[in-house]
Protein backbone atom coordinates (compact mmCIF):
# COMPACT_ATOMS: atom_id res chain seq x y z
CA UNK A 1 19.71 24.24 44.67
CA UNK A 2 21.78 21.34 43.91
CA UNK A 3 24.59 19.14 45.67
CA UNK A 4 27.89 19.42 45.81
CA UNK A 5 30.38 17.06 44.39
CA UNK A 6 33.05 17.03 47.09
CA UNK A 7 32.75 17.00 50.62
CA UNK A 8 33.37 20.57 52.04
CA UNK A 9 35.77 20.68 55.59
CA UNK A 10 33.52 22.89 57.52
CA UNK A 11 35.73 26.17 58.28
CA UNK A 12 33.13 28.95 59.73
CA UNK A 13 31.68 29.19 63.14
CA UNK A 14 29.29 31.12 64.63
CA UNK A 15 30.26 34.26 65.34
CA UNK A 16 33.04 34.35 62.75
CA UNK A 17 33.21 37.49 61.09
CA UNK A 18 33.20 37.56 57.14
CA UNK A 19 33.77 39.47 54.10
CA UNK A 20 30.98 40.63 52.04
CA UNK A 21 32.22 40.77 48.34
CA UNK A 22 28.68 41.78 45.97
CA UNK A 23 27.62 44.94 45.66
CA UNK A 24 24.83 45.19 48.21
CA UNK A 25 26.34 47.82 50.06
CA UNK A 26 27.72 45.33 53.12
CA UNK A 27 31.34 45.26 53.65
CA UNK A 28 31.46 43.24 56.96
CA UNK A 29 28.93 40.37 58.21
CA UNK A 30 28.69 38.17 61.54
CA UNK A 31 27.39 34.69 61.19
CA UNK A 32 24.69 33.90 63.59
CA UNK A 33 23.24 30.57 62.39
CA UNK A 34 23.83 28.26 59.88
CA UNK A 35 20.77 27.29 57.94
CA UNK A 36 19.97 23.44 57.50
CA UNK A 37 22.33 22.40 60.13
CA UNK A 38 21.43 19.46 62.37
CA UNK A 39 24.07 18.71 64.94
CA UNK A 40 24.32 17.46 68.38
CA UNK A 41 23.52 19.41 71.50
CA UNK A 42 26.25 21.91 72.58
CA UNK A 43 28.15 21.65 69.67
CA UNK A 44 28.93 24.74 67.60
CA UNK A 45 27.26 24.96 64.15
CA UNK A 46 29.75 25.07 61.62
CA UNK A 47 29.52 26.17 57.45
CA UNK A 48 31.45 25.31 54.37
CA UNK A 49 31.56 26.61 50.88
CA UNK A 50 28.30 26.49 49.26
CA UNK A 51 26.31 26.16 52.86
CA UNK A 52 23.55 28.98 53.47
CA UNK A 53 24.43 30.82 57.00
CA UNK A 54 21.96 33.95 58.46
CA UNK A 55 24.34 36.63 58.71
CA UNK A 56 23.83 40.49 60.11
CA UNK A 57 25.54 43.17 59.03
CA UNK A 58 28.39 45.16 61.05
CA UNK A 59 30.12 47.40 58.29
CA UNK A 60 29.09 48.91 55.28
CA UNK A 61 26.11 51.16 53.98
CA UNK A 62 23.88 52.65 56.63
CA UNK A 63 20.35 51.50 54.73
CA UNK A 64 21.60 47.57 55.79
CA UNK A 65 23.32 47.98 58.78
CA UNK A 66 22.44 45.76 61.48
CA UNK A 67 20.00 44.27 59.06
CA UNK A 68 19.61 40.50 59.21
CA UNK A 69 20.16 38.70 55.78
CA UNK A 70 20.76 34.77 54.25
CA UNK A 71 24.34 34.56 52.85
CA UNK A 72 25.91 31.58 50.36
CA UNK A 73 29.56 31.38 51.69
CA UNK A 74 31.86 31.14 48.69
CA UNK A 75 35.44 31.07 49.81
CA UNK A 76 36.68 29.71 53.39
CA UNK A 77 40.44 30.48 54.53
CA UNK A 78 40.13 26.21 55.94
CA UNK A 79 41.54 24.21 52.90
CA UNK A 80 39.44 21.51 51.90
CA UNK A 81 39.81 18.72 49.24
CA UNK A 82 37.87 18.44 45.20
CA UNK A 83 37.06 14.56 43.92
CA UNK A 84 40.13 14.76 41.49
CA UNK A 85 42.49 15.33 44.47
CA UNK A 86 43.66 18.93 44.38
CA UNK A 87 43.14 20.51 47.90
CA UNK A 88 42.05 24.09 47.58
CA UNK A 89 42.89 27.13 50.04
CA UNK A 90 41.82 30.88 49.84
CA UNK A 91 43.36 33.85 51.93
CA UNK A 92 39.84 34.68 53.72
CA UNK A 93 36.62 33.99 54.13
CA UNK A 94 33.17 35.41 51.93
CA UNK A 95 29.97 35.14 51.12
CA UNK A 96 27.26 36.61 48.89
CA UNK A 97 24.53 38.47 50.53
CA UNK A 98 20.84 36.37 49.14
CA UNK A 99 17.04 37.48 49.65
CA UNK A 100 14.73 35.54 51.50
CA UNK A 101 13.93 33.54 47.82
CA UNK A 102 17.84 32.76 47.93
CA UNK A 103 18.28 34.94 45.28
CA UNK A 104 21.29 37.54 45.08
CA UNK A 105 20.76 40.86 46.79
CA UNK A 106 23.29 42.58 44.95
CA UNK A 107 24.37 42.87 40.62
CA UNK A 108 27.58 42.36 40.57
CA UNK A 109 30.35 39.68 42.15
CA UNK A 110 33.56 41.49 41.38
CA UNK A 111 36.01 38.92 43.56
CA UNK A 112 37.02 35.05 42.93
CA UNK A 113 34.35 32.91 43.77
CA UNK A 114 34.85 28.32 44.54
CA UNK A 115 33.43 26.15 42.12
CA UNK A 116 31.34 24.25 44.47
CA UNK A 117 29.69 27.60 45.48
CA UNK A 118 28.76 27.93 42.12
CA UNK A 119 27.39 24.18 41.58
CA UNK A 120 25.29 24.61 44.37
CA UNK A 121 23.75 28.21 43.31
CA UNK A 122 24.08 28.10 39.10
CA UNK A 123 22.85 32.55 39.59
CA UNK A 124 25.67 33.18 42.01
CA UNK A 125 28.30 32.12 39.05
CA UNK A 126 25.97 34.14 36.29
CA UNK A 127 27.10 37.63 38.19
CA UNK A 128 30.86 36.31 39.24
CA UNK A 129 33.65 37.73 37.60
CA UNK A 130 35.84 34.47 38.09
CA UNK A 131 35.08 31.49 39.24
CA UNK A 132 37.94 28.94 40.61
């Protein structure tokens, strides 16, 4: 796991509900925590491209349902800004469901995927189709 480059606007709550796009059988996930976050007291946790979050599963195969799972979020709806200026934007919010050794559950990532996803977790952009 490395950095990332550019400071990530934090987009995703708790509770937000997200897109799954691998091919783990999920469809549909609910954030519940955000992994490595250290914040004040009664403030909501918040995640950002590239940041792990614990998700559970609400749609999709019945083998994962309700299971609980470690995501990478790759694309967030909340523009934020890259080092060189440009200030990117995506229509909705995903992540790629990880095993407990942060390591992709499913083959396949057939949707875009950001950059700084992909700096931060080099096998996430090995199985992406496109990477932006």
């Amino acid at each position: 796991m490395r950095g990332i480059s550019s400071t990530i606007t934090k987009g995703i709550n708790v509770g937000a509900t997200l897109k799954c796009i691998d091919n783990s059988g999920a469809k549909e996930v609910e954030v519940i925590a955000v992994r490595g976050y250290k914040g004040i007291r009664r403030r909501q946790p918040k995640a950002g491209v590239g940041d792990v979050v614990i998700v559970t599963v609400k749609k999709g195969d019945v083998k994962i349902r309700n299971e609980v799972f470690p995501a990478v979020v790759v694309r967030q709806a909340m523009p934020y800004k890259r080092p060189n200026g440009m200030v990117i934007r995506f229509e909705d919010n995903a992540v790629v469901l990880m095993t407990e050794k942060l390591e992709p559950k499913g083959k396949e990532v057939k949707e875009v995927v950001a950059r700084e996803a992909v700096e931060r977790f080099p096998i996430i952009g090995k199985i992406a189709r496109i990477i932006v």
